[in-house]
PDB file of N, CA and C in Angstrom:
ATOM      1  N   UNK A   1      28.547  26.705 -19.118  1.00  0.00           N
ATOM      2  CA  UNK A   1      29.118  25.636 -18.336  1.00  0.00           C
ATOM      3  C   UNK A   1      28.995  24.326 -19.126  1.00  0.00           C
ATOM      4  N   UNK A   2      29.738  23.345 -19.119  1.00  0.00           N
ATOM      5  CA  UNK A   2      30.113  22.182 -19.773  1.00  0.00           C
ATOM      6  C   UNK A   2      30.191  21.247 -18.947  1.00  0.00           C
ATOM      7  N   UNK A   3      29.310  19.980 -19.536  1.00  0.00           N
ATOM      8  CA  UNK A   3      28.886  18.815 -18.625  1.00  0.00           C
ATOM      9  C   UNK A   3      29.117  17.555 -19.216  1.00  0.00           C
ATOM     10  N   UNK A   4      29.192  17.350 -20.528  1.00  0.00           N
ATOM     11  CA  UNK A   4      29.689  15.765 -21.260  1.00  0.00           C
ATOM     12  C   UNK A   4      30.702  16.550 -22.159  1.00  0.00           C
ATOM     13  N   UNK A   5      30.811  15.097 -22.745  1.00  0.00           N
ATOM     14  CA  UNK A   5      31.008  15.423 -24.069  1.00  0.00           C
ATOM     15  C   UNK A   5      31.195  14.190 -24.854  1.00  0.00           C
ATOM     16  N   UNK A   6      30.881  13.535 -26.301  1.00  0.00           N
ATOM     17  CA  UNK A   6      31.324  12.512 -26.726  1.00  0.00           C
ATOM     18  C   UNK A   6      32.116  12.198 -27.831  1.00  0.00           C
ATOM     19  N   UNK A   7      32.777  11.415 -28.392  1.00  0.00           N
ATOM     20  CA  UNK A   7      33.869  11.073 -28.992  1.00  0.00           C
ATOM     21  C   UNK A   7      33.464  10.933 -30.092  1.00  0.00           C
ATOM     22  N   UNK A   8      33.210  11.143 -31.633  1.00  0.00           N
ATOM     23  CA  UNK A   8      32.698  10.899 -32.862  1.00  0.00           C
ATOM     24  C   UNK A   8      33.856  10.333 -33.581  1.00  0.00           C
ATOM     25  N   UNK A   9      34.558   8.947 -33.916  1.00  0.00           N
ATOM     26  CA  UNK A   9      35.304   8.599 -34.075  1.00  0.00           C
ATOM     27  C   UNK A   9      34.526   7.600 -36.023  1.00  0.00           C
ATOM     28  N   UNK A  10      35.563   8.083 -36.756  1.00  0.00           N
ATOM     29  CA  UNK A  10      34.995   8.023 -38.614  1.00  0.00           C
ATOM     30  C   UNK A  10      35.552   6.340 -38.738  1.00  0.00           C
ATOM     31  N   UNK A  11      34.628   5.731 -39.174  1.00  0.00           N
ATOM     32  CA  UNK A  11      34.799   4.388 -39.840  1.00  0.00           C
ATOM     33  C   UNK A  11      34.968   4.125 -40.891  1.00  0.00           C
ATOM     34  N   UNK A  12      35.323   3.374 -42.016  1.00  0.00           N
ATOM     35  CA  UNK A  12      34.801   2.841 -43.159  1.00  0.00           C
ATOM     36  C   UNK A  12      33.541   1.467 -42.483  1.00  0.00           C
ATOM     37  N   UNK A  13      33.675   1.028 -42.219  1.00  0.00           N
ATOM     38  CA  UNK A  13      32.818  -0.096 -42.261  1.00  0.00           C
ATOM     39  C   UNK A  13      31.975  -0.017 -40.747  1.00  0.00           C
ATOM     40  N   UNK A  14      30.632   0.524 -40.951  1.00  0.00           N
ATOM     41  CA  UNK A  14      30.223   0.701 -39.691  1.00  0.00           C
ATOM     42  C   UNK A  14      29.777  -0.608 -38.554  1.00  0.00           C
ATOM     43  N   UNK A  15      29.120  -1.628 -39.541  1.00  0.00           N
ATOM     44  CA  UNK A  15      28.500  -2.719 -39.121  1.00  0.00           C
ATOM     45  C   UNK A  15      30.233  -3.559 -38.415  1.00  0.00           C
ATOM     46  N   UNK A  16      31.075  -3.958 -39.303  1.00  0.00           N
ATOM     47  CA  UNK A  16      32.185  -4.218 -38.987  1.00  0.00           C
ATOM     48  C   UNK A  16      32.794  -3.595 -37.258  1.00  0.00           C
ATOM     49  N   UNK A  17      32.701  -2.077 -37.369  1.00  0.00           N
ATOM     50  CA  UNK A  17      33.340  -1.693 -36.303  1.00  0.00           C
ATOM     51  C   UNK A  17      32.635  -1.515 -34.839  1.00  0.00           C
ATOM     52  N   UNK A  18      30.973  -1.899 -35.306  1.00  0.00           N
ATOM     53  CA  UNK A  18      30.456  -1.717 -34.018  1.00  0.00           C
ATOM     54  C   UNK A  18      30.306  -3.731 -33.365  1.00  0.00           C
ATOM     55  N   UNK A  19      30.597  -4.290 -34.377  1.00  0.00           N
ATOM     56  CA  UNK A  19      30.775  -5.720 -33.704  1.00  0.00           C
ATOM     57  C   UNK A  19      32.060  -5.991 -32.976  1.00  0.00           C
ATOM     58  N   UNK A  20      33.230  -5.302 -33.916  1.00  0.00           N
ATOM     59  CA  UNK A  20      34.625  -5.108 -33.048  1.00  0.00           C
ATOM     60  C   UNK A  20      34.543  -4.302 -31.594  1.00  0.00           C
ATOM     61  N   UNK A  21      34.191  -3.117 -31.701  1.00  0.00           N
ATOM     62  CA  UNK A  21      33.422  -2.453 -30.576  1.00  0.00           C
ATOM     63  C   UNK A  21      33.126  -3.109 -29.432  1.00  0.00           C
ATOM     64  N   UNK A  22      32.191  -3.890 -29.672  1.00  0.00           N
ATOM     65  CA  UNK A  22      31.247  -4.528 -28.653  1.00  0.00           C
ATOM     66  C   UNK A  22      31.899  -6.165 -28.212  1.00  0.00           C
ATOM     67  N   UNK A  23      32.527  -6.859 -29.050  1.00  0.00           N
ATOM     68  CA  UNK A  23      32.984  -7.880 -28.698  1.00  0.00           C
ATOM     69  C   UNK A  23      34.658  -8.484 -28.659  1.00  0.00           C
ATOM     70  N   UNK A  24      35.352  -7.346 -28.834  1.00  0.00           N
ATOM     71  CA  UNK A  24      36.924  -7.022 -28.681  1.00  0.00           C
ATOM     72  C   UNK A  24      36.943  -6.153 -27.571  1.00  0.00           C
ATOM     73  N   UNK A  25      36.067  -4.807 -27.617  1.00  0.00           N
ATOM     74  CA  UNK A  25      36.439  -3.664 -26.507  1.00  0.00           C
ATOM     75  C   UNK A  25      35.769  -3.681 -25.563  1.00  0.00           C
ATOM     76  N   UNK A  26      34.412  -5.127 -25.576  1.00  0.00           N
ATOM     77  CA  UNK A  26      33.448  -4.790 -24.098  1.00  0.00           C
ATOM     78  C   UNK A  26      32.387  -3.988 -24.503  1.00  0.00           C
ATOM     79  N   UNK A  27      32.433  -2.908 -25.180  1.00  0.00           N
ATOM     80  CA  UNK A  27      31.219  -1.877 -25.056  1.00  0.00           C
ATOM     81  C   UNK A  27      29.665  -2.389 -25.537  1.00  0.00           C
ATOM     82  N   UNK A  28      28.839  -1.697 -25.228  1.00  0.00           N
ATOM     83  CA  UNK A  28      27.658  -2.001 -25.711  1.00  0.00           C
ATOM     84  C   UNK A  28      26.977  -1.111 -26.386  1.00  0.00           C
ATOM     85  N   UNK A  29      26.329  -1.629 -27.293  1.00  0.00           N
ATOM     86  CA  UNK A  29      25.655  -1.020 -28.823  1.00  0.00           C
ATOM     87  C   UNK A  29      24.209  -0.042 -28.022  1.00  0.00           C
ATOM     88  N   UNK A  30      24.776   1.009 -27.790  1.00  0.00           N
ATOM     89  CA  UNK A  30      23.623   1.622 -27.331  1.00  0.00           C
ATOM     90  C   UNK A  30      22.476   2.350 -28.568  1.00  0.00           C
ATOM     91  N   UNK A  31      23.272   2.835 -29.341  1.00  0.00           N
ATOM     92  CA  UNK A  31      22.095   2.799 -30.966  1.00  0.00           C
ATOM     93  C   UNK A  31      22.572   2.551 -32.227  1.00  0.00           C
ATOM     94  N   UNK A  32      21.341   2.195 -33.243  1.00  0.00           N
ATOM     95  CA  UNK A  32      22.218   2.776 -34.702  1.00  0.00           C
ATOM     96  C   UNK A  32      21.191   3.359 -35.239  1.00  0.00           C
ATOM     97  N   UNK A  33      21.666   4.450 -36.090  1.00  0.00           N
ATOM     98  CA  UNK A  33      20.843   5.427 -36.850  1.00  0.00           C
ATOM     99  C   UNK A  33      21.484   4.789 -38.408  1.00  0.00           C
ATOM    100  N   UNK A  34      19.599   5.454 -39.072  1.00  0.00           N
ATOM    101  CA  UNK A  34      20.000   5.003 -40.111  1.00  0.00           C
ATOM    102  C   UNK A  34      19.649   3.573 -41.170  1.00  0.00           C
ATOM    103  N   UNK A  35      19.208   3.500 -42.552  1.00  0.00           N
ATOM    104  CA  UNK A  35      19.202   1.996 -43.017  1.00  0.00           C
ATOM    105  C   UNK A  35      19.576   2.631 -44.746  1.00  0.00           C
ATOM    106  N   UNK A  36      20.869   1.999 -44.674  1.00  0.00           N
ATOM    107  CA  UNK A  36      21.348   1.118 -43.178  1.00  0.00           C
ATOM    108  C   UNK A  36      21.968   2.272 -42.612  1.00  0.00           C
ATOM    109  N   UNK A  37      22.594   1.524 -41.645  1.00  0.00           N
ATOM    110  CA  UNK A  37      23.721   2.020 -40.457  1.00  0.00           C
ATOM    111  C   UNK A  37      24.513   2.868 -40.744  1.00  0.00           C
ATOM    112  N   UNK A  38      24.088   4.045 -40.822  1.00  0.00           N
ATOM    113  CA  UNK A  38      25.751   4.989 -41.067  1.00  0.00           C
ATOM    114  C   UNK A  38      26.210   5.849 -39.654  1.00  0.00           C
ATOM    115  N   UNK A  39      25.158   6.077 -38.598  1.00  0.00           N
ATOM    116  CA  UNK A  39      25.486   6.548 -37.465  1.00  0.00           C
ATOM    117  C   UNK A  39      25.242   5.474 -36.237  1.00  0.00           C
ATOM    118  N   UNK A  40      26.349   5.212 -35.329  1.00  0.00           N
ATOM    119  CA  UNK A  40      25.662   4.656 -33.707  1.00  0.00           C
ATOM    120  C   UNK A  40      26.703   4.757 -33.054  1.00  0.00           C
ATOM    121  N   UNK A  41      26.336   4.030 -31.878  1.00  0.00           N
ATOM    122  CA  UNK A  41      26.797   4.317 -30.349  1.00  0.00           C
ATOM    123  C   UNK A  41      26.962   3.551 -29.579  1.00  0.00           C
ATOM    124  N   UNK A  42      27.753   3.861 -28.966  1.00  0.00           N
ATOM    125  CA  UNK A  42      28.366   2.022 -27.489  1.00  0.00           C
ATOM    126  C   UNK A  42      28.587   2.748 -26.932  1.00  0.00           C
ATOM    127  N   UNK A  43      28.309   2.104 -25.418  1.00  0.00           N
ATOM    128  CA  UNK A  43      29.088   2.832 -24.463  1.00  0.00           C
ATOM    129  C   UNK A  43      29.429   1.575 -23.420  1.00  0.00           C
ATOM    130  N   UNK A  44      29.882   2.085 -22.518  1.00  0.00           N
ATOM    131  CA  UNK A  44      30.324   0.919 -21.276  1.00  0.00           C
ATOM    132  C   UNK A  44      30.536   2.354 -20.010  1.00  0.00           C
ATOM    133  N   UNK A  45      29.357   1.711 -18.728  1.00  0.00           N
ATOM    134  CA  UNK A  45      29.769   2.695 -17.620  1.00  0.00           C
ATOM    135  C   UNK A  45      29.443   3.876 -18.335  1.00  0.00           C
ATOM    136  N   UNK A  46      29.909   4.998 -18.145  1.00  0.00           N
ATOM    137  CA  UNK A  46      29.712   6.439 -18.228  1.00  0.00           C
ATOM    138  C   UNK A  46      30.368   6.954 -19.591  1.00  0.00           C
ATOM    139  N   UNK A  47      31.253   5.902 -20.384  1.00  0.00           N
ATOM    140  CA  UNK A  47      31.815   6.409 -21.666  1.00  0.00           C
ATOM    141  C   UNK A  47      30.758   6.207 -22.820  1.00  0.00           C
ATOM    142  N   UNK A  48      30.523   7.236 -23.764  1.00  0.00           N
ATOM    143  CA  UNK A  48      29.764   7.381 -25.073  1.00  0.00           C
ATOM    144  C   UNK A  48      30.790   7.616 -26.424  1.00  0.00           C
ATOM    145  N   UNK A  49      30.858   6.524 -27.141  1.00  0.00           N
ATOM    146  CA  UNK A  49      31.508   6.548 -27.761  1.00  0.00           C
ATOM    147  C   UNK A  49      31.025   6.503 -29.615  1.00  0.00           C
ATOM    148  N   UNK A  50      30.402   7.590 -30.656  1.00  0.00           N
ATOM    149  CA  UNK A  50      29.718   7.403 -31.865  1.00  0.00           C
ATOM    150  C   UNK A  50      30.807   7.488 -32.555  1.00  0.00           C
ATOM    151  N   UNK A  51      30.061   6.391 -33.680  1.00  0.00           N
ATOM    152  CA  UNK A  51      31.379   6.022 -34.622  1.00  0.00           C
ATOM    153  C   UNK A  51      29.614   6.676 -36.388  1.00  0.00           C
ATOM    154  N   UNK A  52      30.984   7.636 -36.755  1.00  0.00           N
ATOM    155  CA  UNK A  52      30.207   7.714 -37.865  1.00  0.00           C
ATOM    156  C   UNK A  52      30.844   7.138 -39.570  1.00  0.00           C
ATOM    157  N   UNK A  53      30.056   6.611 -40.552  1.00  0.00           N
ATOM    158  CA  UNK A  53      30.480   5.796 -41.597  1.00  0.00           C
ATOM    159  C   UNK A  53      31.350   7.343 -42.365  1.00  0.00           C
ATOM    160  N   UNK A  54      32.170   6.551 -42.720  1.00  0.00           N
ATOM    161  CA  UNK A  54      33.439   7.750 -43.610  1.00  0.00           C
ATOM    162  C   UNK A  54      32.748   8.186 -44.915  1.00  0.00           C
ATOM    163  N   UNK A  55      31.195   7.157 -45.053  1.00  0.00           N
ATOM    164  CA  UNK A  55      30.915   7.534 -46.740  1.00  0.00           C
ATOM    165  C   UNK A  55      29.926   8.542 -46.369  1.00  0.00           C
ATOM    166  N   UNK A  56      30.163   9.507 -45.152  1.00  0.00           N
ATOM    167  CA  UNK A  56      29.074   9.847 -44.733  1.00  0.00           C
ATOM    168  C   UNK A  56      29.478  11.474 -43.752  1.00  0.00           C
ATOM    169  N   UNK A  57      30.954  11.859 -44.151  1.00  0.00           N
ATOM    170  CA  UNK A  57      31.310  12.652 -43.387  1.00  0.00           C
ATOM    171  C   UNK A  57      32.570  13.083 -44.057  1.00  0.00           C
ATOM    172  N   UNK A  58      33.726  14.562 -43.800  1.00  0.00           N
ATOM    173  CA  UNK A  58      34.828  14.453 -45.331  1.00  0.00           C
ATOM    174  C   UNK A  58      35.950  14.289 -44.228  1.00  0.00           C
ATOM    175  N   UNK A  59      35.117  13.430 -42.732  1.00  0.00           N
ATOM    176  CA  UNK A  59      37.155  13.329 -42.064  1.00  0.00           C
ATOM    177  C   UNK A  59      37.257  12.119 -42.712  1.00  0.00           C
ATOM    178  N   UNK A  60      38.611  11.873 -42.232  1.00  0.00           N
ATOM    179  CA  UNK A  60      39.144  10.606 -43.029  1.00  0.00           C
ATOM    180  C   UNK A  60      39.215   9.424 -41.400  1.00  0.00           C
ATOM    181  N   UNK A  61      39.062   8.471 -41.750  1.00  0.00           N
ATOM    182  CA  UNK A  61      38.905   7.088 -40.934  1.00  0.00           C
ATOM    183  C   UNK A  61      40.187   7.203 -39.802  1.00  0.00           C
ATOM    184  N   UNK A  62      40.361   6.834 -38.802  1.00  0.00           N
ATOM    185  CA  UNK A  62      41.537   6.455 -38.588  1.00  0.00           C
ATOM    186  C   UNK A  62      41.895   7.190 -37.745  1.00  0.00           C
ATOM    187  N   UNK A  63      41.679   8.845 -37.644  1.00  0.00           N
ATOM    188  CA  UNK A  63      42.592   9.956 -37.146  1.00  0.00           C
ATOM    189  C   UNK A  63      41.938  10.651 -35.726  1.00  0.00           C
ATOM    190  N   UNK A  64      41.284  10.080 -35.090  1.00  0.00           N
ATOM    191  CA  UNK A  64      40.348  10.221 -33.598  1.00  0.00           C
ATOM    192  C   UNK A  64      41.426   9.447 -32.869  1.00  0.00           C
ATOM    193  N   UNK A  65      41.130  10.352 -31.691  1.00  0.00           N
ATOM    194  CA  UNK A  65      41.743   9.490 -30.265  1.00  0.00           C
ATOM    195  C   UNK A  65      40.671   9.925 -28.678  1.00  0.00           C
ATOM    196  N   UNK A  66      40.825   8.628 -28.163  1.00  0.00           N
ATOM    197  CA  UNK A  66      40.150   9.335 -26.785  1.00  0.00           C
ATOM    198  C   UNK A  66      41.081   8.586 -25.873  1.00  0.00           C
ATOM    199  N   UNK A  67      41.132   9.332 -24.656  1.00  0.00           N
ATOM    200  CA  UNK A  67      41.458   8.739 -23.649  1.00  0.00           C
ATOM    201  C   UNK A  67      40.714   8.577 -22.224  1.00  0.00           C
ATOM    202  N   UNK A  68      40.982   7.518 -21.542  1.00  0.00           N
ATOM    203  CA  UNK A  68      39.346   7.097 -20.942  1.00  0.00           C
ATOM    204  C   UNK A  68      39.678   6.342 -19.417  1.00  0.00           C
ATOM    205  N   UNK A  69      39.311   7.178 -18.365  1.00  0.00           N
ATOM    206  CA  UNK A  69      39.711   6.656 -17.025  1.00  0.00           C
ATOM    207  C   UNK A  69      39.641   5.398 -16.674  1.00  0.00           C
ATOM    208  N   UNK A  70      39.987   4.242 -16.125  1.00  0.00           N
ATOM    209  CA  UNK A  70      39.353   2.883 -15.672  1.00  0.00           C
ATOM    210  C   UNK A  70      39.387   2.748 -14.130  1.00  0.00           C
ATOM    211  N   UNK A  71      39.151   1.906 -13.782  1.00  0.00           N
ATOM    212  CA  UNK A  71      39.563   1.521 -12.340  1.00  0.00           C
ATOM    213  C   UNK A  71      40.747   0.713 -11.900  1.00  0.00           C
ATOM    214  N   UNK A  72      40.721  -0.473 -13.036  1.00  0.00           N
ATOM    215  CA  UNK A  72      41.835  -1.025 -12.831  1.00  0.00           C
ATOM    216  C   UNK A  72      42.306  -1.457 -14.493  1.00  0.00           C
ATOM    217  N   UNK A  73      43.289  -0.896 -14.837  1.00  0.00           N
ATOM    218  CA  UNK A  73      44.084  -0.803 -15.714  1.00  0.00           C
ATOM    219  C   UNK A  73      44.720  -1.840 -16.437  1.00  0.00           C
ATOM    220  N   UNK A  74      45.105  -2.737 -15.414  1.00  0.00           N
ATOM    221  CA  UNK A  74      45.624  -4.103 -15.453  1.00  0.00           C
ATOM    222  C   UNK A  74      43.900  -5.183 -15.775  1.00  0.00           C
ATOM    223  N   UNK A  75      43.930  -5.059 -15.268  1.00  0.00           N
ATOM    224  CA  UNK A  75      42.535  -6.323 -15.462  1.00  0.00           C
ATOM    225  C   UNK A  75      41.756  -5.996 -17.038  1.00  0.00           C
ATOM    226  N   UNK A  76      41.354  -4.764 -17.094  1.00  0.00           N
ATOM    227  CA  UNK A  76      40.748  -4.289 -18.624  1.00  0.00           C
ATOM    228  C   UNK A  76      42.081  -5.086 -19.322  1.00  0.00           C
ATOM    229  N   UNK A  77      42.935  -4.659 -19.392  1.00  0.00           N
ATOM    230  CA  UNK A  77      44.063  -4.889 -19.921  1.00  0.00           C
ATOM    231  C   UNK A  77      43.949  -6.592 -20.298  1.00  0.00           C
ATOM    232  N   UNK A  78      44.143  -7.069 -19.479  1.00  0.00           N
ATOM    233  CA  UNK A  78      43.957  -8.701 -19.478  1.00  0.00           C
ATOM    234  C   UNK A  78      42.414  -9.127 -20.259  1.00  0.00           C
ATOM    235  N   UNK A  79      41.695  -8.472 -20.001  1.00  0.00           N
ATOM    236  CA  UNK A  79      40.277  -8.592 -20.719  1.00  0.00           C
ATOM    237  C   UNK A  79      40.615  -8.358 -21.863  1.00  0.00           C
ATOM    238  N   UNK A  80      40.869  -7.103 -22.435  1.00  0.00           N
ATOM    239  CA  UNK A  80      40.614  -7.118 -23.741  1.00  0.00           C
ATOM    240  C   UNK A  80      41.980  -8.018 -24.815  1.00  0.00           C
ATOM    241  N   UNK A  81      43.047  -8.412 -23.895  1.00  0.00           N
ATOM    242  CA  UNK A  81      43.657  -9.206 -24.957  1.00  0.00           C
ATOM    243  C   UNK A  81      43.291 -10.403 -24.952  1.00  0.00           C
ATOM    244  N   UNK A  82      42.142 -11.196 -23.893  1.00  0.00           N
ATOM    245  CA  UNK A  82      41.575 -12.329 -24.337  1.00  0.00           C
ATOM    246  C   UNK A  82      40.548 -12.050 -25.525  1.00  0.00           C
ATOM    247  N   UNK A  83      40.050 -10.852 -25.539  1.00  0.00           N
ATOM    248  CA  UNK A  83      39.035 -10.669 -26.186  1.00  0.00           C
ATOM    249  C   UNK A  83      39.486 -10.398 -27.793  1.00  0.00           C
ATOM    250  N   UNK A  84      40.779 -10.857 -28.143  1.00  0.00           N
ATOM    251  CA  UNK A  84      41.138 -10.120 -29.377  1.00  0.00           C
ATOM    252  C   UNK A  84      41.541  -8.667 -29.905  1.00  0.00           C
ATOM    253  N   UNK A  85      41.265  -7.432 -28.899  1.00  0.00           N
ATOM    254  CA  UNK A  85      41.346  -6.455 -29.362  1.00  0.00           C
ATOM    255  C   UNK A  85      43.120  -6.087 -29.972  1.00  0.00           C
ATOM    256  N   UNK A  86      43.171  -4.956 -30.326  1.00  0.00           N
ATOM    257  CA  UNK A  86      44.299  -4.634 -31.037  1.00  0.00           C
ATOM    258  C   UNK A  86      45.064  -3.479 -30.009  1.00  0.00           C
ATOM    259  N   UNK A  87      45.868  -4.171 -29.152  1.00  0.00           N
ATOM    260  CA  UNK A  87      46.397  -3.600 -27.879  1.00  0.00           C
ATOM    261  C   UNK A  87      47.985  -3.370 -28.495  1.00  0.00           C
ATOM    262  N   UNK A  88      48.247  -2.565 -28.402  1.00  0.00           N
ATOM    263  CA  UNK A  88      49.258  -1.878 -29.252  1.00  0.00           C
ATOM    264  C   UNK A  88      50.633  -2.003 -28.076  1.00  0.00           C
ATOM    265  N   UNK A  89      50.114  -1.827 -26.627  1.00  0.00           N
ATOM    266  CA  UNK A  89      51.209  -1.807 -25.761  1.00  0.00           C
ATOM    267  C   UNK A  89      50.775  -2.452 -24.630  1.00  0.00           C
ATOM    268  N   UNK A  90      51.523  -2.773 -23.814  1.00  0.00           N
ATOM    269  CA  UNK A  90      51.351  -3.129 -22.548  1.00  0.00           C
ATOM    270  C   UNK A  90      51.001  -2.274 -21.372  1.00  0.00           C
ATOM    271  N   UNK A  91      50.327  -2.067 -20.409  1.00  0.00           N
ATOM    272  CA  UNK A  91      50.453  -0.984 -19.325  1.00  0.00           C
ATOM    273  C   UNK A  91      51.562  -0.582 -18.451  1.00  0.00           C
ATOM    274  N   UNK A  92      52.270   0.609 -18.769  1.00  0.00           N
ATOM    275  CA  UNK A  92      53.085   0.671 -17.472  1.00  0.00           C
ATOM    276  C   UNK A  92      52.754   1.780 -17.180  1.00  0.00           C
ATOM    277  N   UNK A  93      53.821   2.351 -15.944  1.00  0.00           N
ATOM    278  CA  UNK A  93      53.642   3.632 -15.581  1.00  0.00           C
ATOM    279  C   UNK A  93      54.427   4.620 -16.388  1.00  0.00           C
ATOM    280  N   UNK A  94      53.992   5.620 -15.712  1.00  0.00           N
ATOM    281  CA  UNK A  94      54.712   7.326 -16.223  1.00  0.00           C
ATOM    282  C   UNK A  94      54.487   8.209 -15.192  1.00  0.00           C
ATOM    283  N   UNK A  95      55.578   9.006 -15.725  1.00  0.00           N
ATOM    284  CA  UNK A  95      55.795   9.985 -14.643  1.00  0.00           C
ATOM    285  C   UNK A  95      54.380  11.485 -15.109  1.00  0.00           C
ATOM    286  N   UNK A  96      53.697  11.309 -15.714  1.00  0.00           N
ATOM    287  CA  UNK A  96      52.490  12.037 -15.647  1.00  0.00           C
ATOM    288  C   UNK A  96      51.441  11.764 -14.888  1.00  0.00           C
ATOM    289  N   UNK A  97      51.837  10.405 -14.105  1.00  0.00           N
ATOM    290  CA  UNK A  97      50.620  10.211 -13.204  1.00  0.00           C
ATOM    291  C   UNK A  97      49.592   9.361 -13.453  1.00  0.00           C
ATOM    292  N   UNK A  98      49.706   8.443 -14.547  1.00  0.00           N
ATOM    293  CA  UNK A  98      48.980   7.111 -15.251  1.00  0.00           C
ATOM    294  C   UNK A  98      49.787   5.975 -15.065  1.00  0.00           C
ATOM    295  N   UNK A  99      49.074   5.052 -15.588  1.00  0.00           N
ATOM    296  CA  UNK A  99      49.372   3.760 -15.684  1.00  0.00           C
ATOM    297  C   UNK A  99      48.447   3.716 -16.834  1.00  0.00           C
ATOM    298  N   UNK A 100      49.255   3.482 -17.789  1.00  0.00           N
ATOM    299  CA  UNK A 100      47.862   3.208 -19.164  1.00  0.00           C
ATOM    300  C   UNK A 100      48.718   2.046 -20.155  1.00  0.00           C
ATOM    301  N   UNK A 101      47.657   2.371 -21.089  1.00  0.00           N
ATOM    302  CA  UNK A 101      47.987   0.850 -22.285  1.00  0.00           C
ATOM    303  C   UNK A 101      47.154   1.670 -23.324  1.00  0.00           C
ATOM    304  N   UNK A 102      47.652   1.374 -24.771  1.00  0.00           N
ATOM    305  CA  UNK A 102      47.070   2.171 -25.916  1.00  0.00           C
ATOM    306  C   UNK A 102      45.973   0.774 -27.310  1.00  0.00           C
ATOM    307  N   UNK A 103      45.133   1.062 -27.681  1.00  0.00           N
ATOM    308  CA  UNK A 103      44.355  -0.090 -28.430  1.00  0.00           C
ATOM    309  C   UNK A 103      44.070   1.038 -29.298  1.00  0.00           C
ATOM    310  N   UNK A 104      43.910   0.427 -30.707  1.00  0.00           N
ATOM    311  CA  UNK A 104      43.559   0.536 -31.732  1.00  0.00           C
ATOM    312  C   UNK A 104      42.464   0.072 -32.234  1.00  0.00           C
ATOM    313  N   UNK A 105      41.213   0.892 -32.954  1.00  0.00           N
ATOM    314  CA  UNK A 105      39.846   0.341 -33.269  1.00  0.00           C
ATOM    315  C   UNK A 105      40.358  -0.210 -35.134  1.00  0.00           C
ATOM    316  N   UNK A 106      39.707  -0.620 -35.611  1.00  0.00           N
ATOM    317  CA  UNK A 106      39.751  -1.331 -37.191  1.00  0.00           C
ATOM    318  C   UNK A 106      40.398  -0.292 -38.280  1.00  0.00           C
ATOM    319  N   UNK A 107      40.019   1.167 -37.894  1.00  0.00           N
ATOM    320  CA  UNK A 107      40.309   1.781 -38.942  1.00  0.00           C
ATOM    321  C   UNK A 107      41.709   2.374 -37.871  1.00  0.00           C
ATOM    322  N   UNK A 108      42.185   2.565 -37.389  1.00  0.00           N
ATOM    323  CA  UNK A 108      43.446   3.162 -36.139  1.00  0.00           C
ATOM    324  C   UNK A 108      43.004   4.292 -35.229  1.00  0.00           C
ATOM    325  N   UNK A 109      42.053   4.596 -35.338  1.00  0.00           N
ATOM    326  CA  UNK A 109      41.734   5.123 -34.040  1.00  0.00           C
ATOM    327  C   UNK A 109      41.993   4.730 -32.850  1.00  0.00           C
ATOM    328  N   UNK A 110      42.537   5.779 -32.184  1.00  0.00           N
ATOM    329  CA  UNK A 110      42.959   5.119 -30.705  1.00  0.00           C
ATOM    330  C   UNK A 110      42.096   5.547 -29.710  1.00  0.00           C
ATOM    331  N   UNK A 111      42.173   4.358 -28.514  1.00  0.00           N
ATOM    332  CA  UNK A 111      41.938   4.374 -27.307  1.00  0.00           C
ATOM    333  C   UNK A 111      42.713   4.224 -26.313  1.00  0.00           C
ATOM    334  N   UNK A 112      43.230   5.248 -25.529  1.00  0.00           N
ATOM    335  CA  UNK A 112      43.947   5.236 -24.170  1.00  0.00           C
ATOM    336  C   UNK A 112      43.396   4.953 -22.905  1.00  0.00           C
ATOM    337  N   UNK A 113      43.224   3.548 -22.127  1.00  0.00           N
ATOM    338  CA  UNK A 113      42.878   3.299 -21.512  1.00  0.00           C
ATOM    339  C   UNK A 113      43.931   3.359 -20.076  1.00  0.00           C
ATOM    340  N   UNK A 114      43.365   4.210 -19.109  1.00  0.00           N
ATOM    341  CA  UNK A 114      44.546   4.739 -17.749  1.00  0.00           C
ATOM    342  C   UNK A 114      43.630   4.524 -16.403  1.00  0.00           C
ATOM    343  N   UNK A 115      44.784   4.415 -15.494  1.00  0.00           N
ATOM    344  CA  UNK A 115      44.352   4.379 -13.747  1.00  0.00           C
ATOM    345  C   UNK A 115      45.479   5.327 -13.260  1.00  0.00           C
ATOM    346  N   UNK A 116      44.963   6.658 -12.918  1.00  0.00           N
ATOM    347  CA  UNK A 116      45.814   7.388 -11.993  1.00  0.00           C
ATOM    348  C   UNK A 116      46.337   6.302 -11.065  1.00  0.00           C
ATOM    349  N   UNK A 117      47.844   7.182 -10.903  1.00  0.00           N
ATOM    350  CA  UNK A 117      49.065   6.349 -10.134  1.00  0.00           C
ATOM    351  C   UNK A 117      49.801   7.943  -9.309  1.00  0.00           C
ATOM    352  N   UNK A 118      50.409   7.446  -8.374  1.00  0.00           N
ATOM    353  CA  UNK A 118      50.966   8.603  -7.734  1.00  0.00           C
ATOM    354  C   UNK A 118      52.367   9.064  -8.415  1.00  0.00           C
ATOM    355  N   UNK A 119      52.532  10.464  -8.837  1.00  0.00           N
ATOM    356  CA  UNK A 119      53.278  10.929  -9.576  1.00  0.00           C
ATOM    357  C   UNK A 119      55.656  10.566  -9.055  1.00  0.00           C
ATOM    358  N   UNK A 120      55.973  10.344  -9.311  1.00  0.00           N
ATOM    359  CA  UNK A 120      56.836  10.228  -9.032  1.00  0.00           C
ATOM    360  C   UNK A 120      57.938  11.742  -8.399  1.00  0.00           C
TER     361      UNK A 120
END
């Protein structure tokens, strides 16, 4: 039986992406492994999100995606483009039953941030 699970998303620049992380996306620096830093962790609420250094693993940077429930879709939304992040789209709906908006971390990893909506 299966109960988490978390996102291991490859950096080049770890120190770089956990300050973007934490002060573009909201999250908080829950560890770093390592001196220096080649492994850590943010999370916000119930999401765990480890970002590991690329000089330190043979995926390549860039090619992770998660997608990640919210409450309100619109407001994150408005948050993180005061906050600078790299918001690729605006939120609308779809006929799959979301309302989402797509952001990009430093190296292009994505984050799909959604609020179930009633299906059309």
């Amino acid at each position: 039986m299966m109960h988490a699970s978390t996102t291991v998303f490859t950096v080049r620049d770890i120190k770089a992406s956990l300050a973007y992380y934490r002060d573009q996306l909201g999250f908080d620096i829950a560890f770093e492994y390592g001196n220096p830093t080649f492994y850590a962790g943010v999370c916000s609420g119930n999401v765990t999100l480890h970002l590991i250094s690329a000089s330190r693993t043979p995926r390549e940077p860039g090619h992770g995606a998660v997608a990640i429930d919210v409450d309100d879709v619109d407001a994150l939304h408005a948050d993180l483009v005061q906050r600078g992040a790299k918001v690729l789209k605006a939120p609308a709906n779809y006929d799959y039953g979301l309302r989402d908006f797509d952001v990009a971390d430093l190296d292009g990893n994505m984050l799909f941030f959604g609020t179930e909506i009633s299906k059309n």
